[in-house]
PDB file of N, CA and C in Angstrom:
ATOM      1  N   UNK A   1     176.820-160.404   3.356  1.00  0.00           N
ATOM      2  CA  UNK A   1     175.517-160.225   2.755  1.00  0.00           C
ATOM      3  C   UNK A   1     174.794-161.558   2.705  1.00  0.00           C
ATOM      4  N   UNK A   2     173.275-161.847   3.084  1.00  0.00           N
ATOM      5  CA  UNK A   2     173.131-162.894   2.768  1.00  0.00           C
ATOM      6  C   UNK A   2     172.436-162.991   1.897  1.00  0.00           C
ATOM      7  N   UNK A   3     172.205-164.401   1.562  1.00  0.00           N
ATOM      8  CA  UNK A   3     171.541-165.237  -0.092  1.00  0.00           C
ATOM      9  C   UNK A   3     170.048-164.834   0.027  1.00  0.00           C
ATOM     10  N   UNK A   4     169.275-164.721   1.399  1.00  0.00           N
ATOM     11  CA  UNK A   4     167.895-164.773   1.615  1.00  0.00           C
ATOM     12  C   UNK A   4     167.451-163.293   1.339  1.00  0.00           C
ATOM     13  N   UNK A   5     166.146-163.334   0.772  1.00  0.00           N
ATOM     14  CA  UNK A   5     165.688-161.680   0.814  1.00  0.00           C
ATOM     15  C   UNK A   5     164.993-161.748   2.185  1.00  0.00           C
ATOM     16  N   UNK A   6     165.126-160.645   2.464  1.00  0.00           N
ATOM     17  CA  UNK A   6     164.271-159.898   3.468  1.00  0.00           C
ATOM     18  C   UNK A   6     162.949-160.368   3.369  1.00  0.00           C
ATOM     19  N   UNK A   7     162.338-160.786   4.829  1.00  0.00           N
ATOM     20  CA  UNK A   7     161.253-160.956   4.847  1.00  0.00           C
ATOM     21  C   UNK A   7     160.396-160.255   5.980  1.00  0.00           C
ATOM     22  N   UNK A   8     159.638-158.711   5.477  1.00  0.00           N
ATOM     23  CA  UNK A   8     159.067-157.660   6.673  1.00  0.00           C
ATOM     24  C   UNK A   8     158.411-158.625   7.558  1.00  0.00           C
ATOM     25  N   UNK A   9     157.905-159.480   7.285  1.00  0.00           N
ATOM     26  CA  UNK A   9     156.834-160.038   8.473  1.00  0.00           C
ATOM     27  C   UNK A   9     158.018-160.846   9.607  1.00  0.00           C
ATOM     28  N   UNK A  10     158.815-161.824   8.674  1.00  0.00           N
ATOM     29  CA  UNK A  10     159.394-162.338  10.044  1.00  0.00           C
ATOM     30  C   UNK A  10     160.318-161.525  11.036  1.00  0.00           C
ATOM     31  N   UNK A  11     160.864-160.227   9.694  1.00  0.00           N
ATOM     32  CA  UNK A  11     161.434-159.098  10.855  1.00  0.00           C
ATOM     33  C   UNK A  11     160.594-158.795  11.619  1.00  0.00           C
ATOM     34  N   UNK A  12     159.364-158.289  11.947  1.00  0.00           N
ATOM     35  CA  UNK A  12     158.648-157.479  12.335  1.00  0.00           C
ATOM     36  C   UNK A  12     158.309-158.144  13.510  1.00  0.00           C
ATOM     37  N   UNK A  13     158.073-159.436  13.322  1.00  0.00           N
ATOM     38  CA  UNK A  13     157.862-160.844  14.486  1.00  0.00           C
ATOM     39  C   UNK A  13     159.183-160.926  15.306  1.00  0.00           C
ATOM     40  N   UNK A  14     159.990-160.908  14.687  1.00  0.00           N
ATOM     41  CA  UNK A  14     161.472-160.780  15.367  1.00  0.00           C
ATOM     42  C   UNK A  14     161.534-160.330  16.435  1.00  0.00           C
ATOM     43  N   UNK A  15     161.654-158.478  16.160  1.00  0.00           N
ATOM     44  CA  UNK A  15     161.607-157.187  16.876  1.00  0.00           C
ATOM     45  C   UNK A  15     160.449-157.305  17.891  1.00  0.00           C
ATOM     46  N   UNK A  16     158.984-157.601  17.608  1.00  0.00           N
ATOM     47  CA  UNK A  16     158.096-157.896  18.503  1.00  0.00           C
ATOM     48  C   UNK A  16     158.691-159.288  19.595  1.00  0.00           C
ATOM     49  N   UNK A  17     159.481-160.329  19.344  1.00  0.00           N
ATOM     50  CA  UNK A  17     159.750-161.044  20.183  1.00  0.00           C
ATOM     51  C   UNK A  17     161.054-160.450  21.553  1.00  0.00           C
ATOM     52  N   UNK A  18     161.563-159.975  20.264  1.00  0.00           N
ATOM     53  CA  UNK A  18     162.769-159.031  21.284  1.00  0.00           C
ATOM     54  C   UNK A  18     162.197-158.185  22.101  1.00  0.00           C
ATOM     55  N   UNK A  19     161.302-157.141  21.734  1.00  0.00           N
ATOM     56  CA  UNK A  19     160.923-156.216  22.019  1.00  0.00           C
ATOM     57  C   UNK A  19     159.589-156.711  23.537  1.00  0.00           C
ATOM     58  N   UNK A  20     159.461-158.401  23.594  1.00  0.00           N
ATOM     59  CA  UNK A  20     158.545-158.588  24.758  1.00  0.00           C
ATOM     60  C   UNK A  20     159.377-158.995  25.119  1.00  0.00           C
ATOM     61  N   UNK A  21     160.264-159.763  24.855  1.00  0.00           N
ATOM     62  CA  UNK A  21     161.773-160.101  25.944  1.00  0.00           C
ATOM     63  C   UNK A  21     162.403-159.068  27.114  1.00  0.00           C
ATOM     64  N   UNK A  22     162.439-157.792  26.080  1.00  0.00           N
ATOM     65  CA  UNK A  22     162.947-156.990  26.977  1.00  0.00           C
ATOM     66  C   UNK A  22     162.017-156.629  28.029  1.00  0.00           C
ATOM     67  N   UNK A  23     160.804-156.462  27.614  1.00  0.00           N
ATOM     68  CA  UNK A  23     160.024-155.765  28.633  1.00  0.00           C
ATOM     69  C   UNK A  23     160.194-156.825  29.771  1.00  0.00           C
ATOM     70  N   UNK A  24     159.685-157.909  29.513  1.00  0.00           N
ATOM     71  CA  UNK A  24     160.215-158.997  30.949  1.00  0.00           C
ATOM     72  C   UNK A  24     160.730-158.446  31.732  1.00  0.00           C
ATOM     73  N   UNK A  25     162.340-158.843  30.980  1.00  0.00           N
ATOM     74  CA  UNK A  25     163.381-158.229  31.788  1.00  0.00           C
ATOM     75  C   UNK A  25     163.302-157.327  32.642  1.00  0.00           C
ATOM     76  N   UNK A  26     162.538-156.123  31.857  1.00  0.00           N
ATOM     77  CA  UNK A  26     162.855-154.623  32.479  1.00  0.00           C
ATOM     78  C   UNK A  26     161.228-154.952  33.770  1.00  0.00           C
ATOM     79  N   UNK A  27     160.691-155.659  33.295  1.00  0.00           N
ATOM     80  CA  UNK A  27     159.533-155.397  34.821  1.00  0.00           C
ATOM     81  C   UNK A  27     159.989-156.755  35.728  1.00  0.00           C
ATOM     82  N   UNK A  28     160.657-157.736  35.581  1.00  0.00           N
ATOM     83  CA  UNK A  28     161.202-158.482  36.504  1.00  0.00           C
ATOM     84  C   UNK A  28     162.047-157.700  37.466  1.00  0.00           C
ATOM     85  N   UNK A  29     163.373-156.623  36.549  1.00  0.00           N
ATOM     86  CA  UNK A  29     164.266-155.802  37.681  1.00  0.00           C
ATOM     87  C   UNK A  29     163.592-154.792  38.392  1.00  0.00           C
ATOM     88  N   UNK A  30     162.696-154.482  38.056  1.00  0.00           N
ATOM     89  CA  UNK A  30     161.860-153.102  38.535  1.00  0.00           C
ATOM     90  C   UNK A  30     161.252-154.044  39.595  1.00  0.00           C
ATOM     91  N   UNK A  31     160.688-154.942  39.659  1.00  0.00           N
ATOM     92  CA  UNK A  31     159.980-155.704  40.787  1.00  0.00           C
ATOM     93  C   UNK A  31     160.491-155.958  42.045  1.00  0.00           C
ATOM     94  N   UNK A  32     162.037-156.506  41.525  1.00  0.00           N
ATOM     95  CA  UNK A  32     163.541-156.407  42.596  1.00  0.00           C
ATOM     96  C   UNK A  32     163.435-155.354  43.467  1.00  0.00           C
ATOM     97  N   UNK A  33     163.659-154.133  42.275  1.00  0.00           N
ATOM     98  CA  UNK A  33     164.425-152.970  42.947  1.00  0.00           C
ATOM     99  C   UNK A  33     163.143-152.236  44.035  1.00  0.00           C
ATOM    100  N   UNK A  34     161.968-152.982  43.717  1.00  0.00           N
ATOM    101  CA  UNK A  34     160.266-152.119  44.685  1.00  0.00           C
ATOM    102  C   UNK A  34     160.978-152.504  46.078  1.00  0.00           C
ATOM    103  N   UNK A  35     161.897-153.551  46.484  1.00  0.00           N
ATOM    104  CA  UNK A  35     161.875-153.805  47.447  1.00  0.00           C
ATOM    105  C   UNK A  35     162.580-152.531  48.485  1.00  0.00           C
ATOM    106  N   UNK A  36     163.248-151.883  47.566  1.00  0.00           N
ATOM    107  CA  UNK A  36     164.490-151.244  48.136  1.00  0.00           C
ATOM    108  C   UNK A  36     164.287-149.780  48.323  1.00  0.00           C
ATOM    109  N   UNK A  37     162.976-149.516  47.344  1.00  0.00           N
ATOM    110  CA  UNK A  37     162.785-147.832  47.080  1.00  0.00           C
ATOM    111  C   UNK A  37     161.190-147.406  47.164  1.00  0.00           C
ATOM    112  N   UNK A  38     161.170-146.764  48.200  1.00  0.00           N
ATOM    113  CA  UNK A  38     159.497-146.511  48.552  1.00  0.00           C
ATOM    114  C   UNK A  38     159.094-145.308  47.603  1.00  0.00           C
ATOM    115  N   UNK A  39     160.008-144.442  46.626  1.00  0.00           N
ATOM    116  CA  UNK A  39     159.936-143.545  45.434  1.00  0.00           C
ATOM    117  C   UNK A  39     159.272-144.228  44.944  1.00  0.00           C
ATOM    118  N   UNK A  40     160.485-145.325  44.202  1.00  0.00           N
ATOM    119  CA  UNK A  40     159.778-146.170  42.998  1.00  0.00           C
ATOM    120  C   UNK A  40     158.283-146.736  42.901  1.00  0.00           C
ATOM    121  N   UNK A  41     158.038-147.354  44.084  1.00  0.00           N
ATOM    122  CA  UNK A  41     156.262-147.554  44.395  1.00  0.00           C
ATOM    123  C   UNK A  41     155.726-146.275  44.089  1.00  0.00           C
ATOM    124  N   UNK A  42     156.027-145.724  44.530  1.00  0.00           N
ATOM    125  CA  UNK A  42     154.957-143.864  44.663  1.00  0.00           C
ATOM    126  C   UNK A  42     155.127-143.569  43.017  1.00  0.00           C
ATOM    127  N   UNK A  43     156.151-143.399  42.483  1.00  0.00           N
ATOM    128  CA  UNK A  43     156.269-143.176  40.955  1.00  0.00           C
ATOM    129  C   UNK A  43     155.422-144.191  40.228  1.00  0.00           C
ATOM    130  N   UNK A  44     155.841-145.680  40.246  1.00  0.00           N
ATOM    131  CA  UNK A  44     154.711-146.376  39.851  1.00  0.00           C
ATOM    132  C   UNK A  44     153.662-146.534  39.877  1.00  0.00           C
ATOM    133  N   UNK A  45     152.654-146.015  41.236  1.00  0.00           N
ATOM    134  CA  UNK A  45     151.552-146.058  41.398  1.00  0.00           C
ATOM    135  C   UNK A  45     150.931-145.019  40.656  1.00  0.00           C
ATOM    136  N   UNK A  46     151.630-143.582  40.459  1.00  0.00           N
ATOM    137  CA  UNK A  46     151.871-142.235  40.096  1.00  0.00           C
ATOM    138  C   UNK A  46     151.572-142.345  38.477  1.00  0.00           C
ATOM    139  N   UNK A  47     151.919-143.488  37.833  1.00  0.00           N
ATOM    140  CA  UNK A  47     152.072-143.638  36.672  1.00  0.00           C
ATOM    141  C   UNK A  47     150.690-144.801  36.378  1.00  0.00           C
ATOM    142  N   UNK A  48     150.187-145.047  37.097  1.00  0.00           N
ATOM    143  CA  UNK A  48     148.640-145.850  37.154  1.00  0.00           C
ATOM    144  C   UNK A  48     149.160-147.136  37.375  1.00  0.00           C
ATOM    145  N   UNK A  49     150.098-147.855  37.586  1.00  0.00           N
ATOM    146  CA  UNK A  49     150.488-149.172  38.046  1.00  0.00           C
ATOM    147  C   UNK A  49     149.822-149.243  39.349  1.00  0.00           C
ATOM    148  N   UNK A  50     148.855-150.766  39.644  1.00  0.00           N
ATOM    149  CA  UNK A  50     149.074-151.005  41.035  1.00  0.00           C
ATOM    150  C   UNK A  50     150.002-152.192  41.675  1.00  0.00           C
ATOM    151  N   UNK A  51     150.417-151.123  42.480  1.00  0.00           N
ATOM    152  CA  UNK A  51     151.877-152.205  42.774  1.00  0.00           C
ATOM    153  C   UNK A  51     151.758-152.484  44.324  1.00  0.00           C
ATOM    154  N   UNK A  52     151.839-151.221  45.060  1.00  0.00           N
ATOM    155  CA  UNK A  52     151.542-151.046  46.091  1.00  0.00           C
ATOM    156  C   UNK A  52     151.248-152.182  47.044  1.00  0.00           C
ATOM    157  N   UNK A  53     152.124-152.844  48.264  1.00  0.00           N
ATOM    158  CA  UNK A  53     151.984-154.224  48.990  1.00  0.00           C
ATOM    159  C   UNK A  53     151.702-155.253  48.243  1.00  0.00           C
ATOM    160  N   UNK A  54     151.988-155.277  47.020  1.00  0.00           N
ATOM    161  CA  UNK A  54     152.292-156.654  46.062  1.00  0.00           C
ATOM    162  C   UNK A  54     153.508-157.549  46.417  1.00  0.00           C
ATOM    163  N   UNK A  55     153.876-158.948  46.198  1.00  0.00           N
ATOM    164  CA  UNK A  55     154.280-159.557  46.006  1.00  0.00           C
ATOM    165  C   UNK A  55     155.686-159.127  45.299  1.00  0.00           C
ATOM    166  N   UNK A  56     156.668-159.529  44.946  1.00  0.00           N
ATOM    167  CA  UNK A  56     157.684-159.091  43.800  1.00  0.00           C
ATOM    168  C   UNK A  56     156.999-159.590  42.463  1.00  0.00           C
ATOM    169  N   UNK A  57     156.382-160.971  42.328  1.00  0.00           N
ATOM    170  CA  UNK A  57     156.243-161.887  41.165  1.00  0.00           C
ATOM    171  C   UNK A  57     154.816-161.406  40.812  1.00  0.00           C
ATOM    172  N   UNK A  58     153.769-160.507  42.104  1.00  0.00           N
ATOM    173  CA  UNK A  58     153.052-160.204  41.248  1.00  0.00           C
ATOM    174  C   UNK A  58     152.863-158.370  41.134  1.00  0.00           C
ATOM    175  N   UNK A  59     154.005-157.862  41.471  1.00  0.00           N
ATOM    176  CA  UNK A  59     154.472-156.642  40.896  1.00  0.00           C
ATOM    177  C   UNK A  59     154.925-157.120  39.287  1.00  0.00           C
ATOM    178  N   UNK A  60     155.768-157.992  39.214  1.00  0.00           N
ATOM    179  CA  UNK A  60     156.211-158.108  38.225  1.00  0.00           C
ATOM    180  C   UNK A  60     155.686-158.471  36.591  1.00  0.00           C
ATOM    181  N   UNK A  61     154.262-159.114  37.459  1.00  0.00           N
ATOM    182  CA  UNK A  61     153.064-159.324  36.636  1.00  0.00           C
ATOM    183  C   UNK A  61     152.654-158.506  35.939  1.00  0.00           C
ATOM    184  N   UNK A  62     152.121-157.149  36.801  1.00  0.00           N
ATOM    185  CA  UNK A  62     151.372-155.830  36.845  1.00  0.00           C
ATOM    186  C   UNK A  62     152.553-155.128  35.550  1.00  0.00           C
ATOM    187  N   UNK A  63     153.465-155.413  35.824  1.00  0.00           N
ATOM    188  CA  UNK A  63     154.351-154.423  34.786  1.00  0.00           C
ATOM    189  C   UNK A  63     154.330-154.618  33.628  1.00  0.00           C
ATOM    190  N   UNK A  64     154.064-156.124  33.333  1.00  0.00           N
ATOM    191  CA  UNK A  64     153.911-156.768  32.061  1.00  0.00           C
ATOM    192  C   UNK A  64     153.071-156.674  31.287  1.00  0.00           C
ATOM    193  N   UNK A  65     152.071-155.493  31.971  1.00  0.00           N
ATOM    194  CA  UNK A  65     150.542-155.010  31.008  1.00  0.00           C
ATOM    195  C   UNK A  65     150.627-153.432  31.276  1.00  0.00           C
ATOM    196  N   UNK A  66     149.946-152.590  30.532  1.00  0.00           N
ATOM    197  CA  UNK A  66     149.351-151.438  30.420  1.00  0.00           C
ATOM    198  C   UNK A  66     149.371-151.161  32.203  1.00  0.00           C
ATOM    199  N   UNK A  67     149.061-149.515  32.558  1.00  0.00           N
ATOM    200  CA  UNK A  67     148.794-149.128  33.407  1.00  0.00           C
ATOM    201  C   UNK A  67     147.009-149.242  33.609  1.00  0.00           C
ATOM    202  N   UNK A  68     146.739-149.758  34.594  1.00  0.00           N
ATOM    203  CA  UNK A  68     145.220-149.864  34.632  1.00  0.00           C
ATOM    204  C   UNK A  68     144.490-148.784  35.659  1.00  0.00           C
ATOM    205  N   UNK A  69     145.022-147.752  35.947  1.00  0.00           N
ATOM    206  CA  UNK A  69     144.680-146.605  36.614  1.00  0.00           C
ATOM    207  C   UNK A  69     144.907-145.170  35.425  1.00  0.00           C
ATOM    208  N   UNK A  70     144.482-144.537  35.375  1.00  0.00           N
ATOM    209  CA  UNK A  70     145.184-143.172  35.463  1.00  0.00           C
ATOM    210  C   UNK A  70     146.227-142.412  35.638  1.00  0.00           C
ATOM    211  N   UNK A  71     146.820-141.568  34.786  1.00  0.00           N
ATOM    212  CA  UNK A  71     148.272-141.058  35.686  1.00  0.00           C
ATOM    213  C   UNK A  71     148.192-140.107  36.176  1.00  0.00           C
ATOM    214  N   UNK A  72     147.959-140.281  37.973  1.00  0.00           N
ATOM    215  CA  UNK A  72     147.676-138.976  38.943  1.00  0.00           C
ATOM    216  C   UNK A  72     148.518-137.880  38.549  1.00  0.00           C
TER     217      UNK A  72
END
């Protein structure tokens, strides 16, 4: 148990830091794996991402924000 009380804000900052960490992560491997799967482009684009003849680093960009299309 520890001595400190709980403090909601720096949890909350916490979880928000973790919680953009992961996303990184998860649109850095997704950027990888575009190379390998012409689905995954079609699903992503499908989902309003433009990814489509990008770069890996700036697929990986694109993932790191909102979808800026529509989801066909």
């Amino acid at each position: 148990m520890s001595d400190q009380p709980n403090d909601p804000l720096a949890d909350m900052k916490a979880a928000e830091d973790q919680l953009t960490a992961t996303n990184v992560a998860l649109a850095e491997w997704t950027a990888r794996k575009l190379e390998d799967s012409s689905a995954l482009i079609e699903r992503l684009e499908q989902m309003g991402y433009d990814v489509c003849g990008k770069s890996r680093e700036a697929v990986a960009e694109v993932l790191k924000h909102p979808p800026t299309r529509p989801v066909a």
